[in-house]
Protein backbone atom coordinates (compact mmCIF):
# COMPACT_ATOMS: atom_id res chain seq x y z
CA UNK A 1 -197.51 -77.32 19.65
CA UNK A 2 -196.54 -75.13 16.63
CA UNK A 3 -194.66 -71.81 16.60
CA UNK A 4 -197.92 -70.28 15.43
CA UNK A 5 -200.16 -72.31 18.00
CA UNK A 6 -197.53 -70.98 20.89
CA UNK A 7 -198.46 -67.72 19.68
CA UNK A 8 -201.94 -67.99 19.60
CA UNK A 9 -202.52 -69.50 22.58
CA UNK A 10 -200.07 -66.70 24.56
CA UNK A 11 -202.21 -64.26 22.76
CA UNK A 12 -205.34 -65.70 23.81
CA UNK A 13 -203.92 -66.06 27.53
CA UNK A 14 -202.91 -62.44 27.09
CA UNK A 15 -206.38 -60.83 26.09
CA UNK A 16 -208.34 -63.15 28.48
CA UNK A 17 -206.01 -61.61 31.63
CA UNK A 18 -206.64 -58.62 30.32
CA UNK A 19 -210.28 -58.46 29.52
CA UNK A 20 -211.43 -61.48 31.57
CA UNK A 21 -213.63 -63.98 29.80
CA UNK A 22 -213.93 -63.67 25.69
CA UNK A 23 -217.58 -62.71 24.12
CA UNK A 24 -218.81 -62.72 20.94
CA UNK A 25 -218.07 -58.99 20.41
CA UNK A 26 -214.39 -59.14 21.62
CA UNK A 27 -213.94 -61.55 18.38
CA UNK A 28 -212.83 -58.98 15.75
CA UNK A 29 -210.55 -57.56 18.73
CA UNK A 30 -208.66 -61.18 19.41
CA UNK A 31 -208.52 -62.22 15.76
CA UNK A 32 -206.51 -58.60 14.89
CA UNK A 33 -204.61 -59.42 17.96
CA UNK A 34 -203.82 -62.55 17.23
CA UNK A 35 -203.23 -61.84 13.63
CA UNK A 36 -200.25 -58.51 14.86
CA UNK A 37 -199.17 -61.41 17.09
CA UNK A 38 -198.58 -63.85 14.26
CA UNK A 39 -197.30 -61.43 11.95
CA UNK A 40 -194.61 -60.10 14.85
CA UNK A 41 -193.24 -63.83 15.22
CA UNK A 42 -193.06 -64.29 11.94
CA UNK A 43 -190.84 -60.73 11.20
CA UNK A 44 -188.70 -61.78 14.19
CA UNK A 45 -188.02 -65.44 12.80
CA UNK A 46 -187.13 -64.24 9.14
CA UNK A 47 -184.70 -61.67 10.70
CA UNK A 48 -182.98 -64.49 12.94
CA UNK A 49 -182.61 -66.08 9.85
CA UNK A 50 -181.21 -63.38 7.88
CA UNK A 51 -178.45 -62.16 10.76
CA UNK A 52 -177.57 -65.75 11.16
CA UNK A 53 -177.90 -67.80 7.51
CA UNK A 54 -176.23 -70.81 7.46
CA UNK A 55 -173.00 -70.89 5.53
CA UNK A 56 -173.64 -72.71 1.91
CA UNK A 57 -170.83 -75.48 1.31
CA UNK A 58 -169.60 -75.69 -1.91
CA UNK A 59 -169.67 -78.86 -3.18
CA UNK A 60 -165.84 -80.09 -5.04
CA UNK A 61 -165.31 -82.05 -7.71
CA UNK A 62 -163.51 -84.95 -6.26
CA UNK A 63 -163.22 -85.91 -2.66
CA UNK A 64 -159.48 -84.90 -2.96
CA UNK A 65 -160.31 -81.29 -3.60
CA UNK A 66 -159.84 -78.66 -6.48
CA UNK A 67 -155.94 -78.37 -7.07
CA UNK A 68 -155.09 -74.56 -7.82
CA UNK A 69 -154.07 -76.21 -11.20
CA UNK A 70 -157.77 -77.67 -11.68
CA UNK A 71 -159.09 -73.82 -10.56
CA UNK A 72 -156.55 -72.22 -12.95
CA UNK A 73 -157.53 -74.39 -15.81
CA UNK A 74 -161.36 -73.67 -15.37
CA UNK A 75 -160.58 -69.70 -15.10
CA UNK A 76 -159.13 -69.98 -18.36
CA UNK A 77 -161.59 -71.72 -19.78
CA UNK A 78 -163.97 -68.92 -18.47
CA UNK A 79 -161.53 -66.26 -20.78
CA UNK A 80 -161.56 -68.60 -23.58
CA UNK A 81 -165.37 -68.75 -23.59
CA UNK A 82 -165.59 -64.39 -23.58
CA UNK A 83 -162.89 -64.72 -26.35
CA UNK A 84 -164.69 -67.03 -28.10
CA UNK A 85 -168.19 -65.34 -28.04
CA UNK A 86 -166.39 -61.85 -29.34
CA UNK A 87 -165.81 -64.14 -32.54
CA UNK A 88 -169.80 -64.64 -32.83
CA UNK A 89 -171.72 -63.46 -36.08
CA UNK A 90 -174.07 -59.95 -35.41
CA UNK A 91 -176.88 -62.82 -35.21
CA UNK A 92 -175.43 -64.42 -32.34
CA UNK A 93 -174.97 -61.47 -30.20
CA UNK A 94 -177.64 -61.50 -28.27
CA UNK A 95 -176.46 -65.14 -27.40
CA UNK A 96 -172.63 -64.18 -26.84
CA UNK A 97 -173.56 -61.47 -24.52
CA UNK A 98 -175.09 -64.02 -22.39
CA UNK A 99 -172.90 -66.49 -22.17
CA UNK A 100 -170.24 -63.95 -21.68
CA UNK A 101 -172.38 -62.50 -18.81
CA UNK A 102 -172.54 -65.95 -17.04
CA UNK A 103 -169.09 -66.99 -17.43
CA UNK A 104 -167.88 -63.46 -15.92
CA UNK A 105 -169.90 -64.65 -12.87
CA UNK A 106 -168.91 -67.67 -12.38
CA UNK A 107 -165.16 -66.82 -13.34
CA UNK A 108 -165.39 -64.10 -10.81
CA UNK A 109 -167.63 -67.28 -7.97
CA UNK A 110 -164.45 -69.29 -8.39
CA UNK A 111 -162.41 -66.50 -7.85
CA UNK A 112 -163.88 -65.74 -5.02
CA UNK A 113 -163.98 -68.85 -3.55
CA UNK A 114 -161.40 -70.96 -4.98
CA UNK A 115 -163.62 -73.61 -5.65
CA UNK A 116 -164.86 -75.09 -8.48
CA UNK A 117 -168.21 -76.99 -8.33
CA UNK A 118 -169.71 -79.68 -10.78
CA UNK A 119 -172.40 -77.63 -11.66
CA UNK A 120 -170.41 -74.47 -12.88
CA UNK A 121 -167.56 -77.34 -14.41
CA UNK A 122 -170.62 -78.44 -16.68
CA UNK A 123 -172.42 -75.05 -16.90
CA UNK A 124 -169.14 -73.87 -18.79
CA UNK A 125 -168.44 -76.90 -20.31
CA UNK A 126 -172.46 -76.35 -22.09
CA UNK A 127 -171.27 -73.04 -22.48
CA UNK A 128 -168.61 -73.66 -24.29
CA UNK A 129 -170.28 -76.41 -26.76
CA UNK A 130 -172.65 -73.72 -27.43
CA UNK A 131 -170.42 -71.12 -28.65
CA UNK A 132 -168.48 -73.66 -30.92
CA UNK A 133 -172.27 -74.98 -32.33
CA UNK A 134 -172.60 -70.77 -32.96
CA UNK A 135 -168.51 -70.22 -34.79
CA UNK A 136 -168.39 -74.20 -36.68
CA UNK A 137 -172.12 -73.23 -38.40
């Protein structure tokens, strides 16, 4: 039986203790019941899941690891990006504000962390094609 079926059905056992055998105009009263029942178990299971998420592994870029080196390159990189798109054309703002945005939060991800993962490695890697596209045009 499903969560929502338990529910029910101690709902249903509930009411019938209560008010002995179920008629047609006890309906409306069981299906609000049920429904406030429902809705409770439902609140209760996204809380437990909210006091008690399960920690997000970062994924690394070899199976040996990130070497500080390898996270110290890629922060620079991140600096070399925000550089780069305060060289941009009044055109390109817009753009270069972006990309600076992003690259500040994933600088300040790998800070935090001291990891690096694939996707940020090519996210800033995209980045950084971009920008040159935007300065070599």
């Amino acid at each position: 039986m499903t969560t929502p079926q338990k529910t029910i059905a101690r709902t249903l056992e509930a009411f019938i203790r209560s008010k002995g055998p179920i008629i047609a105009t006890d309906i409306s009263g069981v299906a609000e019941r049920v429904y406030r029942d429902l809705v409770a178990e439902k609140n209760r299971r996204s809380t437990d899941k909210r006091s008690n998420p399960k920690p997000k592994k970062a994924v690394r870029l070899s199976s040996s690891g990130v070497t500080d080196k390898e996270i110290e390159a890629t922060l620079e990189q991140v600096e070399a990006i925000i550089e780069m798109t305060e060289q941009l054309p009044s055109d390109g703002f817009k753009f270069g504000e972006s990309v600076a945005d992003k690259c500040a939060d994933i600088g300040d991800s790998i800070e935090r962390h001291r990891q690096v993962t694939p996707a940020q490695k090519e996210a800033l890697d995209n980045m950084e094609a971009g920008v040159a596209r935007w300065l070599h045009d």
